[in-house]
N, C-alpha and C. Protein backbone atom coordinates (compact mmCIF):
# COMPACT_ATOMS: atom_id res chain seq x y z
N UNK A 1 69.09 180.48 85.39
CA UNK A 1 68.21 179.36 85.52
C UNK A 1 68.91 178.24 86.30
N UNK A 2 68.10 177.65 87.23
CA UNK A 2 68.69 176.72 87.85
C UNK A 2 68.04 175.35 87.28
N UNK A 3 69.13 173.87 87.01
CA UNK A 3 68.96 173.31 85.65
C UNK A 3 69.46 171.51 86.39
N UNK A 4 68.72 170.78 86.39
CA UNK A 4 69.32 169.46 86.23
C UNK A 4 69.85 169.00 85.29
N UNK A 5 71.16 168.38 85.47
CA UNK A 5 71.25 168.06 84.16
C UNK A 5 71.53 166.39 84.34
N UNK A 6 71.03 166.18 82.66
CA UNK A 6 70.41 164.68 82.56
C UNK A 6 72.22 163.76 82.36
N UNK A 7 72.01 162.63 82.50
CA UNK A 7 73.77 161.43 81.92
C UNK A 7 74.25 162.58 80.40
N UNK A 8 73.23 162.39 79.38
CA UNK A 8 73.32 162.87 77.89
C UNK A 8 74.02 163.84 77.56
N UNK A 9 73.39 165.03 78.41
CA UNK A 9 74.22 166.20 78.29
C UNK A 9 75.63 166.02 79.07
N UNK A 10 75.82 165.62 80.00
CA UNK A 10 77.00 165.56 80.84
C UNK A 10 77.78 164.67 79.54
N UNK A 11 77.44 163.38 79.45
CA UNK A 11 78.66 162.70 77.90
C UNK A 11 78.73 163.35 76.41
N UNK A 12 77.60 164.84 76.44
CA UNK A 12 78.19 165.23 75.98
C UNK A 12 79.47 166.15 75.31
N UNK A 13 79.23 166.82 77.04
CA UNK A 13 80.05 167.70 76.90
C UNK A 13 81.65 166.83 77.83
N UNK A 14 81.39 165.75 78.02
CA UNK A 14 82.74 165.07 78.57
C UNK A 14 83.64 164.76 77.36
N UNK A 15 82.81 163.99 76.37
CA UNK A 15 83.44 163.37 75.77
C UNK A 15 83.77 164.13 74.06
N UNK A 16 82.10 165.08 73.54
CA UNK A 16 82.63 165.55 72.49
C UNK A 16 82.04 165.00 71.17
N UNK A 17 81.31 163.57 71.43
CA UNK A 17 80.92 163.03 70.56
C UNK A 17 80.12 163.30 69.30
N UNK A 18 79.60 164.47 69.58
CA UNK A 18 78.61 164.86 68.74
C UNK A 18 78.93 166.61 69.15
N UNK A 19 79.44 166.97 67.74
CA UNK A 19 79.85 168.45 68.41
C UNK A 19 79.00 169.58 68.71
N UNK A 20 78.00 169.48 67.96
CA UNK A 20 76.55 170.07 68.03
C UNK A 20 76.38 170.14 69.34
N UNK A 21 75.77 168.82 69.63
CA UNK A 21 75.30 169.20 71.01
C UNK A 21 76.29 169.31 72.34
N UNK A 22 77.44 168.72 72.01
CA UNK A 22 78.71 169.33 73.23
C UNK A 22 78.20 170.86 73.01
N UNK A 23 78.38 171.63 71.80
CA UNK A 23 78.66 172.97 72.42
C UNK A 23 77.44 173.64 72.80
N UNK A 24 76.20 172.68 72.46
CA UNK A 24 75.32 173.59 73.40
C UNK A 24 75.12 172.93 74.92
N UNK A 25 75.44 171.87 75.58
CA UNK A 25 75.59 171.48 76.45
C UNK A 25 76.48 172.20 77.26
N UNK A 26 77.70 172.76 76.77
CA UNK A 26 78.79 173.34 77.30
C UNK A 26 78.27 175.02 77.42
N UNK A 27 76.92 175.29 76.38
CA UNK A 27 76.89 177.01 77.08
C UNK A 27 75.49 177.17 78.16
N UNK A 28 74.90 175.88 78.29
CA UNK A 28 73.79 175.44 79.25
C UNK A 28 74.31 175.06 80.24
N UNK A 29 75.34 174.81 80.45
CA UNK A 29 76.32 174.36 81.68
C UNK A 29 76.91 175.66 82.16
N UNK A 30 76.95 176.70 81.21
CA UNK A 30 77.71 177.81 81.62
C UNK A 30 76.98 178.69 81.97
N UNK A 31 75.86 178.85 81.81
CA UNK A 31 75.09 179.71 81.89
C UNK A 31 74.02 179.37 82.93
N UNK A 32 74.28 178.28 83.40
CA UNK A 32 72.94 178.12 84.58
C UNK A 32 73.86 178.35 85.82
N UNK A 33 73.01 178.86 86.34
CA UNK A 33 73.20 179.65 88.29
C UNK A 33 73.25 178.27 89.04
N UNK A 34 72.25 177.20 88.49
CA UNK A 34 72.72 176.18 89.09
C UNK A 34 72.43 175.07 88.40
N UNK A 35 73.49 173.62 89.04
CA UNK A 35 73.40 171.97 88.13
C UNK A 35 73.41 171.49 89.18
N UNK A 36 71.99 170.90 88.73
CA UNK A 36 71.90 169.79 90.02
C UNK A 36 71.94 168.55 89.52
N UNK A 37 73.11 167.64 90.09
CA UNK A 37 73.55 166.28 89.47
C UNK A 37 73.32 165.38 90.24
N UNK A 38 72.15 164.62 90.03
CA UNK A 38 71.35 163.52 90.61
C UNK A 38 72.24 162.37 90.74
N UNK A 39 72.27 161.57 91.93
CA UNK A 39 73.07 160.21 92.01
C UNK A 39 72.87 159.37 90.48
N UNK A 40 71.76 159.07 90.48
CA UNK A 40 71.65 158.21 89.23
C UNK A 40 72.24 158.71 88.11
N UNK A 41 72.22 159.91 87.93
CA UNK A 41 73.18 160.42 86.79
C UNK A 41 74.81 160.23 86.84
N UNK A 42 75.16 160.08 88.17
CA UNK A 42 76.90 159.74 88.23
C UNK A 42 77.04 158.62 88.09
N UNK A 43 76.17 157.44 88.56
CA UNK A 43 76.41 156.50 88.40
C UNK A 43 75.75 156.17 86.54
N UNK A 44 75.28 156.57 86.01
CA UNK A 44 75.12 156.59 84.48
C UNK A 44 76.12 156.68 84.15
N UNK A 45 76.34 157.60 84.21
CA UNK A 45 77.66 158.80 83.96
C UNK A 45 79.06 157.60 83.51
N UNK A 46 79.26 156.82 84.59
CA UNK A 46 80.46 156.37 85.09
C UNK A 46 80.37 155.24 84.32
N UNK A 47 79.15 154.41 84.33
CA UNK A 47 78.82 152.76 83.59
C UNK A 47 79.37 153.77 82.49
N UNK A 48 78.37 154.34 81.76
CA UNK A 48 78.39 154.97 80.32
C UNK A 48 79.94 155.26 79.35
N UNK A 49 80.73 155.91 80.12
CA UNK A 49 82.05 156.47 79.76
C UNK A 49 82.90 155.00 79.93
N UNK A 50 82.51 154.52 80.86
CA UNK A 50 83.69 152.73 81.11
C UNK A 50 83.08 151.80 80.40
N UNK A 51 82.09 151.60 80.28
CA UNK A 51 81.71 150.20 79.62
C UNK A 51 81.75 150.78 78.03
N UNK A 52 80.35 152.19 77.94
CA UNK A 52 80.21 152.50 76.46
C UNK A 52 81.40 153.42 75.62
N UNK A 53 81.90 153.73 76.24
CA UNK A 53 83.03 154.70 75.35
C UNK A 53 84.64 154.29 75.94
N UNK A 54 84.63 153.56 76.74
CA UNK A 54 85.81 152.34 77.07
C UNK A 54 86.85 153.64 77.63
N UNK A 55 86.41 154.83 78.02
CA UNK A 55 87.22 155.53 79.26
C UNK A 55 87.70 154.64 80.16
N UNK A 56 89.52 154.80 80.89
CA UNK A 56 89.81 154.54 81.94
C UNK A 56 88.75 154.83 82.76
N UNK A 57 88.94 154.12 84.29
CA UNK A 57 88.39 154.67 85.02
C UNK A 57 88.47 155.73 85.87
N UNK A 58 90.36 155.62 86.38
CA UNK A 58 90.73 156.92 86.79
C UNK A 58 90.49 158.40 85.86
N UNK A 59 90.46 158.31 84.50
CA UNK A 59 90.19 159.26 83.71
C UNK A 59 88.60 159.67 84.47
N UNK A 60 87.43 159.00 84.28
CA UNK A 60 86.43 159.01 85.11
C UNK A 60 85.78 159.57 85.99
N UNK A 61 87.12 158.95 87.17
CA UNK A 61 87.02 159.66 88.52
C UNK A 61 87.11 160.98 88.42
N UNK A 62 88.52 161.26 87.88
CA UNK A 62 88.89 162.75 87.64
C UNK A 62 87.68 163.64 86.88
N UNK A 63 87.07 163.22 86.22
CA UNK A 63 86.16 164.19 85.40
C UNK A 63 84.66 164.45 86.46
N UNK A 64 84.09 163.04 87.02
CA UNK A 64 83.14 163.04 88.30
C UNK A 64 83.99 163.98 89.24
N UNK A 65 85.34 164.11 89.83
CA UNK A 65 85.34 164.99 90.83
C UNK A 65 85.52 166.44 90.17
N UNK A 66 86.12 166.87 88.90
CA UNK A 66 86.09 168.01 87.88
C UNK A 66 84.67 168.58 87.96
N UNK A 67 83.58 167.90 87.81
CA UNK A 67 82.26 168.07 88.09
C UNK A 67 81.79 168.58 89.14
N UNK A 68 81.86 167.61 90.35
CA UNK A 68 81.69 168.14 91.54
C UNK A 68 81.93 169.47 92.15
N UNK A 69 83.43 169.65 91.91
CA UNK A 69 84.32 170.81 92.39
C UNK A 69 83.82 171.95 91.85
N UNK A 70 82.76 172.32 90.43
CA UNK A 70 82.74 173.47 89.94
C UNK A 70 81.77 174.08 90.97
N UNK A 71 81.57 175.29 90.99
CA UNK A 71 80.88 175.74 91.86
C UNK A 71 79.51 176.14 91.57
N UNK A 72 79.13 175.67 90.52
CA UNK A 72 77.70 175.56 89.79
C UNK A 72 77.22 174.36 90.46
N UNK A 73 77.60 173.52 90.63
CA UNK A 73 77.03 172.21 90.71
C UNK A 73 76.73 171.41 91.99
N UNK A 74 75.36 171.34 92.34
CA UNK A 74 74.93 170.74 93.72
C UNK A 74 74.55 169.35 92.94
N UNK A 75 75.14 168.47 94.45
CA UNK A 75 75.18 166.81 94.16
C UNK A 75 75.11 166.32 95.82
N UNK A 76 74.93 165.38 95.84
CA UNK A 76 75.11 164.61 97.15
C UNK A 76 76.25 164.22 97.17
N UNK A 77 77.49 165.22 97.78
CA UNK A 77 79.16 165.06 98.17
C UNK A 77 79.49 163.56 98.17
N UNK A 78 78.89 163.63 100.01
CA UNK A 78 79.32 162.12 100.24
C UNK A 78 78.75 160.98 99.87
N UNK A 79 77.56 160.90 99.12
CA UNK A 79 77.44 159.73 98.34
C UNK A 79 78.77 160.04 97.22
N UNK A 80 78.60 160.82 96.71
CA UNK A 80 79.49 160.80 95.03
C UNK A 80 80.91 160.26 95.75
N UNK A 81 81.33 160.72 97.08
CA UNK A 81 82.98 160.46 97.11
C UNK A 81 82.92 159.25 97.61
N UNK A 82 81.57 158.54 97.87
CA UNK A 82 81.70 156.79 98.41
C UNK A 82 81.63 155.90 96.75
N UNK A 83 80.78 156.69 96.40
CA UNK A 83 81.01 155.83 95.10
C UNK A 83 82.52 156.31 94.16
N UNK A 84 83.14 157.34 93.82
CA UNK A 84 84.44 157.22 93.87
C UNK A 84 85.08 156.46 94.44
N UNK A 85 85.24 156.59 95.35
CA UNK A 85 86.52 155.33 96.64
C UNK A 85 86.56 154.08 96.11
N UNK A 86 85.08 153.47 95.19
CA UNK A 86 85.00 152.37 95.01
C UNK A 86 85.62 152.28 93.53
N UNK A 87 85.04 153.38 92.65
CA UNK A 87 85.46 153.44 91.58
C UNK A 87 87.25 153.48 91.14
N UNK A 88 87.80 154.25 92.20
CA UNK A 88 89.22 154.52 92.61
C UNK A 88 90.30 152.41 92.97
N UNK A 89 89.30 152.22 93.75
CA UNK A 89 89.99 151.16 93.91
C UNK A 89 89.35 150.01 93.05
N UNK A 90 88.81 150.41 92.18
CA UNK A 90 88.81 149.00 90.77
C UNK A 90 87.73 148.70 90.46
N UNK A 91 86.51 148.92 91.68
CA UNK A 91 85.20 148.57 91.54
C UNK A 91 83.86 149.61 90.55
N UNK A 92 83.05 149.08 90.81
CA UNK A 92 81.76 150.12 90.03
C UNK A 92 81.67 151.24 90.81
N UNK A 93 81.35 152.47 90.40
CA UNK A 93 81.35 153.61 91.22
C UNK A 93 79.58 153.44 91.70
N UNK A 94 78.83 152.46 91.15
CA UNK A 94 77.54 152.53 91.99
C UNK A 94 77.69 151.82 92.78
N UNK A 95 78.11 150.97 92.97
CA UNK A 95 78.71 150.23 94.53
C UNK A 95 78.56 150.84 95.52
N UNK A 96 79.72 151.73 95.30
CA UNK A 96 80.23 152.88 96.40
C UNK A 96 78.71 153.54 96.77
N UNK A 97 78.03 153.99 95.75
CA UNK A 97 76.83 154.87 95.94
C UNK A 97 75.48 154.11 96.88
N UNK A 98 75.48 152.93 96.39
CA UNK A 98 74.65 151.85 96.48
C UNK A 98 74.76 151.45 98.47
N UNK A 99 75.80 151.42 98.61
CA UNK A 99 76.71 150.52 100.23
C UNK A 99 76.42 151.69 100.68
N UNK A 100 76.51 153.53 100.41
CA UNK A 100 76.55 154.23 101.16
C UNK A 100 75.00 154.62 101.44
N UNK A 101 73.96 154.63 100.60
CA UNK A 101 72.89 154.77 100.34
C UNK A 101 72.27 154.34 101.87
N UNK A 102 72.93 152.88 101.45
CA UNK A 102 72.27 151.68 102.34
C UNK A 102 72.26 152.09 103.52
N UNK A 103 73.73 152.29 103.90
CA UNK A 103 74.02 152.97 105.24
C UNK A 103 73.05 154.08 106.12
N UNK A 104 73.27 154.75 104.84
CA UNK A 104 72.09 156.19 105.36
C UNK A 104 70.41 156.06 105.66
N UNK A 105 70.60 154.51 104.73
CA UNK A 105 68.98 154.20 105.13
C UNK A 105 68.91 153.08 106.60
N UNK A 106 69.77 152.90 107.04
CA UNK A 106 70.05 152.15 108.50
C UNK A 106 70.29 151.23 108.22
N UNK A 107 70.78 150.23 106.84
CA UNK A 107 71.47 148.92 107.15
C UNK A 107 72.46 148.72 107.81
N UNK A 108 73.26 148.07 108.31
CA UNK A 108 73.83 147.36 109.10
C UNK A 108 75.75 146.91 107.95
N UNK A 109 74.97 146.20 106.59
CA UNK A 109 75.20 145.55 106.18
C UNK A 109 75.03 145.37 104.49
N UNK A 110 76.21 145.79 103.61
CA UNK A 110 75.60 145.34 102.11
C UNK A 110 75.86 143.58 101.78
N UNK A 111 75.03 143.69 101.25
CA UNK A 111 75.09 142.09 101.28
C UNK A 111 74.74 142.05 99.67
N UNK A 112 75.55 140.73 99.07
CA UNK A 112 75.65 140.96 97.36
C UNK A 112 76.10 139.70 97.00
N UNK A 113 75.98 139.29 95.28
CA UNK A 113 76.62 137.93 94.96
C UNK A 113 77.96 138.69 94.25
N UNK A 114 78.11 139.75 94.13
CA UNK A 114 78.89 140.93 93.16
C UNK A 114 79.99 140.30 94.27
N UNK A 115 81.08 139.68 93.86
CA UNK A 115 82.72 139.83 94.86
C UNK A 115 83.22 140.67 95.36
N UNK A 116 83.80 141.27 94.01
CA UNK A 116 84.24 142.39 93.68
C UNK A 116 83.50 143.26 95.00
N UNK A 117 82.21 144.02 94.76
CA UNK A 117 81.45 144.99 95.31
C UNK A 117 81.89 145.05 96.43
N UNK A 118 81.35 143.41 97.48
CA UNK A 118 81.86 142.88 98.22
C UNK A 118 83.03 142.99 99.30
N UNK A 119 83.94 143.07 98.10
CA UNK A 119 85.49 142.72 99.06
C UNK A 119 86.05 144.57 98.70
N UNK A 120 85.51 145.48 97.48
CA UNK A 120 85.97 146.84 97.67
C UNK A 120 85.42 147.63 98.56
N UNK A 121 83.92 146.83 99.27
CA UNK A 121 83.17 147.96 100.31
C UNK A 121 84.03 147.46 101.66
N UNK A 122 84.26 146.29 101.93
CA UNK A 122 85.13 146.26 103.10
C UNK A 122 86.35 146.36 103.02
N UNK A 123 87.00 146.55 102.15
CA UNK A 123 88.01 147.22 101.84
C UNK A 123 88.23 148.39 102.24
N UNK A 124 86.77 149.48 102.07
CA UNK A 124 86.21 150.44 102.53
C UNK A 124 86.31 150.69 104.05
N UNK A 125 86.03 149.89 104.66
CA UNK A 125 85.68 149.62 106.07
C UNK A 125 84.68 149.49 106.50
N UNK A 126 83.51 148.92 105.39
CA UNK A 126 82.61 148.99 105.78
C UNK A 126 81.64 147.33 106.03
N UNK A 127 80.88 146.97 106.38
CA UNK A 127 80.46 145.62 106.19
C UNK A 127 80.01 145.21 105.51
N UNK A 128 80.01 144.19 105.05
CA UNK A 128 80.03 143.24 103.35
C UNK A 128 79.83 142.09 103.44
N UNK A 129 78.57 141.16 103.08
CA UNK A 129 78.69 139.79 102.91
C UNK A 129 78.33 139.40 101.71
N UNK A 130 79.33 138.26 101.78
CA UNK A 130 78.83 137.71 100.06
C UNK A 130 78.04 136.57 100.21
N UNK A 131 77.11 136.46 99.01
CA UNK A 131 76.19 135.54 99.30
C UNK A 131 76.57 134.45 98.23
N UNK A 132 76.21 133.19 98.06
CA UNK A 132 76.69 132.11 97.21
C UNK A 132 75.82 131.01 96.83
């Protein structure tokens, strides 16, 4: 079966919290031909584990690219590794997703009151204005 899978199941089987459903998350993960992991779900994903369960972020990263890499799992690459880059260097990993999005839809330009966002997308190399 080929299977989206939702933020829920993914924290559950990241983190463990509830063992019940980790281990059926973990044989629905194993058993589907394919996981298709929606942007909005990485960026869930990422708030969820850093803000709600107070994961590092590099811990994070590593588990979003652990994800990626399996060979079950279709995602949008280079969004996920723009929002990494951001997540990597200190910022929100929807940033990254958000600035690259933009890009692909022909902006020019992310423009934000977020600093942070801001100064890690041109950091990026990419263009950034802050608004005030």
């Amino acid at each position: 079966m080929k299977i989206t899978a939702d933020t829920n199941l993914l924290v559950r089987v990241l983190t463990g919290d509830d063992e019940r459903q980790a281990a059926i998350a973990k044989v629905e993960l194993a058993e589907a031909e394919l996981v298709a992991i929606t942007l909005p779900t990485l960026c869930e994903l990422s708030w969820v584990l850093i803000r709600g369960y107070k994961h590092p972020a590099a811990e994070v990263s590593r588990a979003v690219r652990r994800l990626l890499d399996s060979e079950t799992v279709a995602a949008d690459r280079p969004a996920a590794e723009a929002g990494l880059a951001i997540l990597d260097a200190g910022g929100d990993f929807a940033d990254g997703v958000i600035a690259f999005e933009g890009r692909r839809l022909g902006a020019d330009v992310l423009v934000s009151f977020d600093a942070t966002a801001v100064q890690l997308v041109s950091t990026q190399g990419e263009a950034s204005r802050l608004l005030s």
